[in-house]
Structures are given as structure tokens and as C-alpha cells.
C-alpha atoms as a PDB file:
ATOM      1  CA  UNK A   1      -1.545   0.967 -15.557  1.00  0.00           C
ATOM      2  CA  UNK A   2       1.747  -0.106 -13.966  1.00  0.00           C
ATOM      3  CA  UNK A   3       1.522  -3.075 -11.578  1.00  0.00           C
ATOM      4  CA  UNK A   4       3.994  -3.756  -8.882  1.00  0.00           C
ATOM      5  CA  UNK A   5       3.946  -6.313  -6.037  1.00  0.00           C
ATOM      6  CA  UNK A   6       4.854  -5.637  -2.739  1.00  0.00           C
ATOM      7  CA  UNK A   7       5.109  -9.015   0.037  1.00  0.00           C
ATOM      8  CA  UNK A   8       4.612  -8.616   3.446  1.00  0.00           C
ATOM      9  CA  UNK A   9       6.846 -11.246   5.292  1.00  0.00           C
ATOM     10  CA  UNK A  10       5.352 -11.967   8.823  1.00  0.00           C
ATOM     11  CA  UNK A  11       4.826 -14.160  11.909  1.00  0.00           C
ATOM     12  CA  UNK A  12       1.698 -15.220  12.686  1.00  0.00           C
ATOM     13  CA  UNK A  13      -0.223 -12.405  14.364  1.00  0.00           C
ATOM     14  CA  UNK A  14       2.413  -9.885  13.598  1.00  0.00           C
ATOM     15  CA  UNK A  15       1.381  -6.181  12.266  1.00  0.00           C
ATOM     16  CA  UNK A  16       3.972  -5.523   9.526  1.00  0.00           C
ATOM     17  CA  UNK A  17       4.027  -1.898   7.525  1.00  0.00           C
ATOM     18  CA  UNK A  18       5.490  -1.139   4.362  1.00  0.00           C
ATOM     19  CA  UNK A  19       5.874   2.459   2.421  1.00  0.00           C
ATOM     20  CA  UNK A  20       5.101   2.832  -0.999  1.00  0.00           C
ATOM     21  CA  UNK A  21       7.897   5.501  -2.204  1.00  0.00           C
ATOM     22  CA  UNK A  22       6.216   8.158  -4.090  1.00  0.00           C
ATOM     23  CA  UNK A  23       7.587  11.058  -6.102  1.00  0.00           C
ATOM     24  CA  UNK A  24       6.539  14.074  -8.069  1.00  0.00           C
ATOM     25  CA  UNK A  25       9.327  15.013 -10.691  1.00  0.00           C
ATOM     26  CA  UNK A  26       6.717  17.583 -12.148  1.00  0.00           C
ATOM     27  CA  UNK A  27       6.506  21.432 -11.734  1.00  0.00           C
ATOM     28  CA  UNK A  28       2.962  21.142 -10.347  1.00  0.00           C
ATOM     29  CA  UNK A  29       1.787  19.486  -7.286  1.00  0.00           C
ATOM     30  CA  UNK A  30      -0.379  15.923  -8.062  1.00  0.00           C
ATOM     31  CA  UNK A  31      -3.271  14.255  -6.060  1.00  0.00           C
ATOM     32  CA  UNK A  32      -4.417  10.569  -6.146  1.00  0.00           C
ATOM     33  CA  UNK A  33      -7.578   9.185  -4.930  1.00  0.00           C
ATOM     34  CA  UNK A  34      -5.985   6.004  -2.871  1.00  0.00           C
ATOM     35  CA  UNK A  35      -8.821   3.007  -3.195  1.00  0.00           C
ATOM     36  CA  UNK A  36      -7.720  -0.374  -1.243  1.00  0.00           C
ATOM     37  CA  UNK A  37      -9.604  -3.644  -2.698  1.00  0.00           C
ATOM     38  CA  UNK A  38      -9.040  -7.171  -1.741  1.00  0.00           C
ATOM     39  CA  UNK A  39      -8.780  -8.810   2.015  1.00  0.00           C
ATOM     40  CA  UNK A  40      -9.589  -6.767   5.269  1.00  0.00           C
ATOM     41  CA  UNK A  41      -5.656  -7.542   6.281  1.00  0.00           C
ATOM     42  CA  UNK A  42      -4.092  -4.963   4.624  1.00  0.00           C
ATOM     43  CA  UNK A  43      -5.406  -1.258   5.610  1.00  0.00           C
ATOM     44  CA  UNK A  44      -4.106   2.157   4.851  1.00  0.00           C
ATOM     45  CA  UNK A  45      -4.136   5.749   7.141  1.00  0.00           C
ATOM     46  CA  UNK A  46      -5.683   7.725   4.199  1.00  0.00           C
ATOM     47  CA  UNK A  47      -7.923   7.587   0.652  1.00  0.00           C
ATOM     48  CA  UNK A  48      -6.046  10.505  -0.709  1.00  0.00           C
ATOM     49  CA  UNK A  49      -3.017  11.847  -1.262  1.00  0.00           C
ATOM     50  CA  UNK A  50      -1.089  15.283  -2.543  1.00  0.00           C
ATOM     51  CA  UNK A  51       3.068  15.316  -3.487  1.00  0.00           C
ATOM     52  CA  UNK A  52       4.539  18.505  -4.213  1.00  0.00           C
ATOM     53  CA  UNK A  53       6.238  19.275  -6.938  1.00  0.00           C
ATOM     54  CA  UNK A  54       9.851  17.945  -6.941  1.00  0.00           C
ATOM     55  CA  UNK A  55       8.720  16.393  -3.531  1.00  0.00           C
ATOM     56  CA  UNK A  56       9.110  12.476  -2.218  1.00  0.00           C
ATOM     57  CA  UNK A  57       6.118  10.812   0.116  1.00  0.00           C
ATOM     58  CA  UNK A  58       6.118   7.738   1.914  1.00  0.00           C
ATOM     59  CA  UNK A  59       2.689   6.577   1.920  1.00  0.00           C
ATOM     60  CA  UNK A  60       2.125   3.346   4.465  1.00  0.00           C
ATOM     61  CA  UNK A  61       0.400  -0.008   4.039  1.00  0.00           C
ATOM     62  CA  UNK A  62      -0.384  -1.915   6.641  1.00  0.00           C
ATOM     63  CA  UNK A  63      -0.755  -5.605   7.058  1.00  0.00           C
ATOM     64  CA  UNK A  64      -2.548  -7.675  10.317  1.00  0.00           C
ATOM     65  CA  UNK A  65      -1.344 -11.201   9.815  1.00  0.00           C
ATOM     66  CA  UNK A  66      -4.031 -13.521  11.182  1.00  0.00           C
ATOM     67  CA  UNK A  67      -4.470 -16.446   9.140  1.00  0.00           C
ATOM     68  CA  UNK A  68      -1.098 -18.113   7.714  1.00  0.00           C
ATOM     69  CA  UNK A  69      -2.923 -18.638   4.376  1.00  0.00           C
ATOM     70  CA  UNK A  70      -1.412 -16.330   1.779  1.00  0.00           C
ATOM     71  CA  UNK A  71      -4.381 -13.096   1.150  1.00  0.00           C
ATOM     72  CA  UNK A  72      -4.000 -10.557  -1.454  1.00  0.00           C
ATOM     73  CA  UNK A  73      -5.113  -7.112  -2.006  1.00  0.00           C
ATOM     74  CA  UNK A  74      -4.738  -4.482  -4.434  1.00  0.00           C
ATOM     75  CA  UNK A  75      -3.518  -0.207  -3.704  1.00  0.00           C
ATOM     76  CA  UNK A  76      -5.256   1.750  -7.050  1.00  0.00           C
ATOM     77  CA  UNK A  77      -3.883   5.361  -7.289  1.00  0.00           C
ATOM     78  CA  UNK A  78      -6.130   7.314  -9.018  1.00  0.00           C
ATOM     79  CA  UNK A  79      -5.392  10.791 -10.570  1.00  0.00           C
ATOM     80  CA  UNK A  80      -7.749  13.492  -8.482  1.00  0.00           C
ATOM     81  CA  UNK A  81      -8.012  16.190 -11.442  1.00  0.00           C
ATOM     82  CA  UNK A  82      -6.856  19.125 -10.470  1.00  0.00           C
ATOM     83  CA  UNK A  83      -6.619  21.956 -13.543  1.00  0.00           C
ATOM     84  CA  UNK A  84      -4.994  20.431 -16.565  1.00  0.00           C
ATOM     85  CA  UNK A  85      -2.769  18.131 -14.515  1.00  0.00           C
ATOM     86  CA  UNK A  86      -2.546  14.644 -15.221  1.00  0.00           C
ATOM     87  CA  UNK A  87      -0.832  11.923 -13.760  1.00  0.00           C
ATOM     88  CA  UNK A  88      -0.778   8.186 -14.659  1.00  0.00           C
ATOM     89  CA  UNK A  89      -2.518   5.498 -12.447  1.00  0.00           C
ATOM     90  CA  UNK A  90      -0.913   3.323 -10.309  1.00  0.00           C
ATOM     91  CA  UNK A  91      -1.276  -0.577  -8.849  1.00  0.00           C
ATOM     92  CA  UNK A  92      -0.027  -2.268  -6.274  1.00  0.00           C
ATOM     93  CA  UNK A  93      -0.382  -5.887  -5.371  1.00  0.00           C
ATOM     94  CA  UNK A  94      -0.084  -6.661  -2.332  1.00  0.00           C
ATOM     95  CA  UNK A  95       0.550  -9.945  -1.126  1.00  0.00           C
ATOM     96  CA  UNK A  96       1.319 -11.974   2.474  1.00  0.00           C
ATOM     97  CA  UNK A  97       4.044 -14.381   3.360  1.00  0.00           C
ATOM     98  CA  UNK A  98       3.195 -15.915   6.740  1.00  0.00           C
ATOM     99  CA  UNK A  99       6.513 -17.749   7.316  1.00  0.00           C
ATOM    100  CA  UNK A 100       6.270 -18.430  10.928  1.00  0.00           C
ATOM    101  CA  UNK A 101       3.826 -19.235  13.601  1.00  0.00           C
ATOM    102  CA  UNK A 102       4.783 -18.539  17.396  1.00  0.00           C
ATOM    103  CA  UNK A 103       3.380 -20.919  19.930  1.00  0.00           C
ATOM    104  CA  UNK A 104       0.360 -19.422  22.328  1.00  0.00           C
ATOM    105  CA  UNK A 105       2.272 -21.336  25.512  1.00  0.00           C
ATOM    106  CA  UNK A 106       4.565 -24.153  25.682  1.00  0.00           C
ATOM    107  CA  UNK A 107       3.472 -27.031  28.314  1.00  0.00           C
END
């Protein structure tokens, strides 16, 4: 399986999203079963997804910064067998960059 790793770069508290850029260069529409593993940070809209053929999809990850620690999580695409189609699996690491904490108040 390919891995990739995608950072999330945020202040403290922020709610950063990124889009994983997906394509379909095939004839036939493909479907993934979308699986998120690691911390509760990160969170996606949907566990499944369908590109048309010849077709581009953004599909978003979202990130809740609330700890400046660095967490890590993983995005597993997983071929949904449909017919005779079959596409290879996909990783994505996913990993925070809390560069910057805001002050609550200033006294």
C-alpha cells in the first residue's frame, strides 16, 4: 500500500481542513471504504466514497487542534468490490504541527 503524509499546521485550538485529491483515470467508476484510525483530532464527513470514471474528488480531513503535543492518525482507503473492478489501497498519515498558542486574555 502507498503511504503518504499529510501535516496539519495550526494554532492552538484552531480547526484546520485539508483535501485529499483523488482521481479515477479508469473507464469504470471505483468505491473505497474510508476507515480513520489513530487520535480523536482528526475526523472525516464520510466512511465511503465513489469517483467516476475520468472524474477528480476532493475528499476532506479535518483536524481540532487541542493539545500542542504532536497526535497522529492514519486515512485507509479500502477497495469496496464492485464487479471485477479493482483498485489499489491507499494510506495516509496524518500528522499535527501545533506551532502557535494564542493567549486566553492578556492582563
Amino acid at each position: 500500500m502507498p503511504k503518504a503524509q499529510i501535516e496539519f499546521p495550526a494554532v492552538l485550538g484552531d480547526l484546520v481542513t485539508k483535501n485529499i485529491e483523488l482521481s479515477n483515470p479508469s473507464k469504470n467508476p471505483i468505491s473505497y471504504w474510508v476507515k480513520l484510525i489513530g487520535c480523536s483530532d482528526f475526523s472525516i464527513e464520510s466512511d465511503q466514497v465513489r469517483i467516476e470514471p475520468g472524474q477528480s474528488l476532493a475528499f476532506p480531513v479535518r483536524f481540532q487542534s487541542r493539545i500542542s503535543n504532536q497526535v497522529k492518525g492514519k486515512v485507509i482507503f479500502t477497495n469496496k468490490k464492485e464487479g471485477n473492478i479493482q483498485a489499489a489501497a491507499m494510506v495516509f498519515e496524518l500528522v499535527s504541527n501545533v506551532y502557535e498558542r494564542n493567549s486566553v486574555d492578556i492582563i
